[in-house]
C-alpha atoms as a PDB file:
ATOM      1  CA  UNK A   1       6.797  -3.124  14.438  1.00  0.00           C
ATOM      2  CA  UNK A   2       7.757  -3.179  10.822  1.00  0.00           C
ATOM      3  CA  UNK A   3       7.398   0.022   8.411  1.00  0.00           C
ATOM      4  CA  UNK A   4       8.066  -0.510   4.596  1.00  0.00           C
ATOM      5  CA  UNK A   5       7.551   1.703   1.928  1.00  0.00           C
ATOM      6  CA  UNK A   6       7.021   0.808  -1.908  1.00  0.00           C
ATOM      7  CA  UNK A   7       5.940   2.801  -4.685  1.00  0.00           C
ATOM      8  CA  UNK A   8       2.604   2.623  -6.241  1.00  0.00           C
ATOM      9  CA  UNK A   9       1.907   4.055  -9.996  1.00  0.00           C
ATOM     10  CA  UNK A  10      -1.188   5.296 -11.370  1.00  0.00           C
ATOM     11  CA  UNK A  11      -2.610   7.052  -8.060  1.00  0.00           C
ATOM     12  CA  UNK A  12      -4.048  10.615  -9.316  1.00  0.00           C
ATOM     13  CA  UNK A  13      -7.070  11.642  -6.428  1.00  0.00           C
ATOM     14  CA  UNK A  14      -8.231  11.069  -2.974  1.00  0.00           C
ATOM     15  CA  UNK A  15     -10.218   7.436  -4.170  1.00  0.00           C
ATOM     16  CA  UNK A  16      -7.014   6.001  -5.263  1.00  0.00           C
ATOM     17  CA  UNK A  17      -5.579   6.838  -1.776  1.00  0.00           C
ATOM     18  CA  UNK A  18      -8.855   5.324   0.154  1.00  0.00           C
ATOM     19  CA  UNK A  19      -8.283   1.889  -2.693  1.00  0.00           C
ATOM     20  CA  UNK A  20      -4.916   1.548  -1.649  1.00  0.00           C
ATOM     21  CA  UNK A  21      -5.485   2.076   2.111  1.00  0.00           C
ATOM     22  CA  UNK A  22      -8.543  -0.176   2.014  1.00  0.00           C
ATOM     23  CA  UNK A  23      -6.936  -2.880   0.548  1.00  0.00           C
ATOM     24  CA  UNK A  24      -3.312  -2.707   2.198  1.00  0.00           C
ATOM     25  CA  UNK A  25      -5.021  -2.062   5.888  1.00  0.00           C
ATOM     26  CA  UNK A  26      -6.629  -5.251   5.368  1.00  0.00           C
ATOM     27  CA  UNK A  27      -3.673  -7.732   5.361  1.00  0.00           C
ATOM     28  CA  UNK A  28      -3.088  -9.560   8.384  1.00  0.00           C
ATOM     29  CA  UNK A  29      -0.661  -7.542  10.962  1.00  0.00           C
ATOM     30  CA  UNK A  30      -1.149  -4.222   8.657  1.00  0.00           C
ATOM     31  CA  UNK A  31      -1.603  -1.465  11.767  1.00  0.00           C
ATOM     32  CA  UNK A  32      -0.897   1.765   9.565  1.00  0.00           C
ATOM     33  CA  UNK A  33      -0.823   3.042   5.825  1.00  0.00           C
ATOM     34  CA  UNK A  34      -0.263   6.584   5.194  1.00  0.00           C
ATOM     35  CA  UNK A  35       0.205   7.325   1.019  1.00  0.00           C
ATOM     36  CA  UNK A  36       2.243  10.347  -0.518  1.00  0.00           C
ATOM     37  CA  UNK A  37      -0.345  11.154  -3.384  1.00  0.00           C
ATOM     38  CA  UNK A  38       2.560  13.387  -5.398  1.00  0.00           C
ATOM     39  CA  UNK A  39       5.377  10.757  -5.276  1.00  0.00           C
ATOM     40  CA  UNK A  40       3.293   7.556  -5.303  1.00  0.00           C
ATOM     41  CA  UNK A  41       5.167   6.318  -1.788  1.00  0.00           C
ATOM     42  CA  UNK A  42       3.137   4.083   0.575  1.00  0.00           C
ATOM     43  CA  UNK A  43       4.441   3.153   3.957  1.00  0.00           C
ATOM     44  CA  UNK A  44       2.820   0.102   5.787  1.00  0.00           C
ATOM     45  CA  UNK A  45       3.813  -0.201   9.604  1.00  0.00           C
ATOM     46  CA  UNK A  46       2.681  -3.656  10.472  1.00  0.00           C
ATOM     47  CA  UNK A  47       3.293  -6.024  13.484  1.00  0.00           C
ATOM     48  CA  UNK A  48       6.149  -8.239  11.322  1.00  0.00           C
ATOM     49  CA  UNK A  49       7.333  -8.230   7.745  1.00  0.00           C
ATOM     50  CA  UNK A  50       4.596  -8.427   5.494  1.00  0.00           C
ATOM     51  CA  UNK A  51       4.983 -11.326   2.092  1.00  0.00           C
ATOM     52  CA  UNK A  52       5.602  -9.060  -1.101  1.00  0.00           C
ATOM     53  CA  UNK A  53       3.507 -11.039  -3.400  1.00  0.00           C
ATOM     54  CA  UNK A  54       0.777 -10.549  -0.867  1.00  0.00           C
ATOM     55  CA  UNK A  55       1.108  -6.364  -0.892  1.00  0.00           C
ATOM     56  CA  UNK A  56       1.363  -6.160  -4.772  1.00  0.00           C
ATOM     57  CA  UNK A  57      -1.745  -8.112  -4.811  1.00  0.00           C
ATOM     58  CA  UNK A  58      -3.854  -6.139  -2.902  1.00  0.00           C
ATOM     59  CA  UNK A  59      -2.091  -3.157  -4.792  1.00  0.00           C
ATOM     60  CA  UNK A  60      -2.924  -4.890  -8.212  1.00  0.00           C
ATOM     61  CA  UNK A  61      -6.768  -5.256  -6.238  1.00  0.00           C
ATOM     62  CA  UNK A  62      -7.280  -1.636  -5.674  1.00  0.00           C
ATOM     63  CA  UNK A  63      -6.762  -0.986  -9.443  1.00  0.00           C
ATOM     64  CA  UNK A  64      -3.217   0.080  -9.132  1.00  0.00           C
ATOM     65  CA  UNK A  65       0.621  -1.120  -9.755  1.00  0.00           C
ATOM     66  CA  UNK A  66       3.566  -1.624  -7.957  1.00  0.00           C
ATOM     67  CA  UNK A  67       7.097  -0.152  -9.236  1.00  0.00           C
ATOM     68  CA  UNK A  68      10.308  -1.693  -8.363  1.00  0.00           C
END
């Protein structure tokens, strides 16, 4: 298992959490998401590492922003 965290911007309520849950749990190997609503911190456990471009596009799909 792999867990990574990244920081999302823009997430203010409870729908931004289930967007960026939705669309994160639905890459291939994703297992887990839990999101910190105050700091904006996502951590994915998934079965391997996961492709960034592919993560800050489903961010970018759920309406939201990755921040390096």
């Amino acid at each position: 298992m792999t867990t990574s965290t990244y920081t999302v911007a823009g997430m203010t309520c409870g729908h931004c959490v289930s967007a960026v849950t939705g669309e994160l749990g639905g890459l291939p190997g994703v297992e887990q998401v839990k999101v910190d609503l105050d700091s904006g911190v996502v951590t994915v456990t998934s079965q391997g590492p996961l492709d960034a471009a592919a993560v800050a596009a489903a961010v970018d799909e759920a309406g939201y922003r990755m921040v390096a």
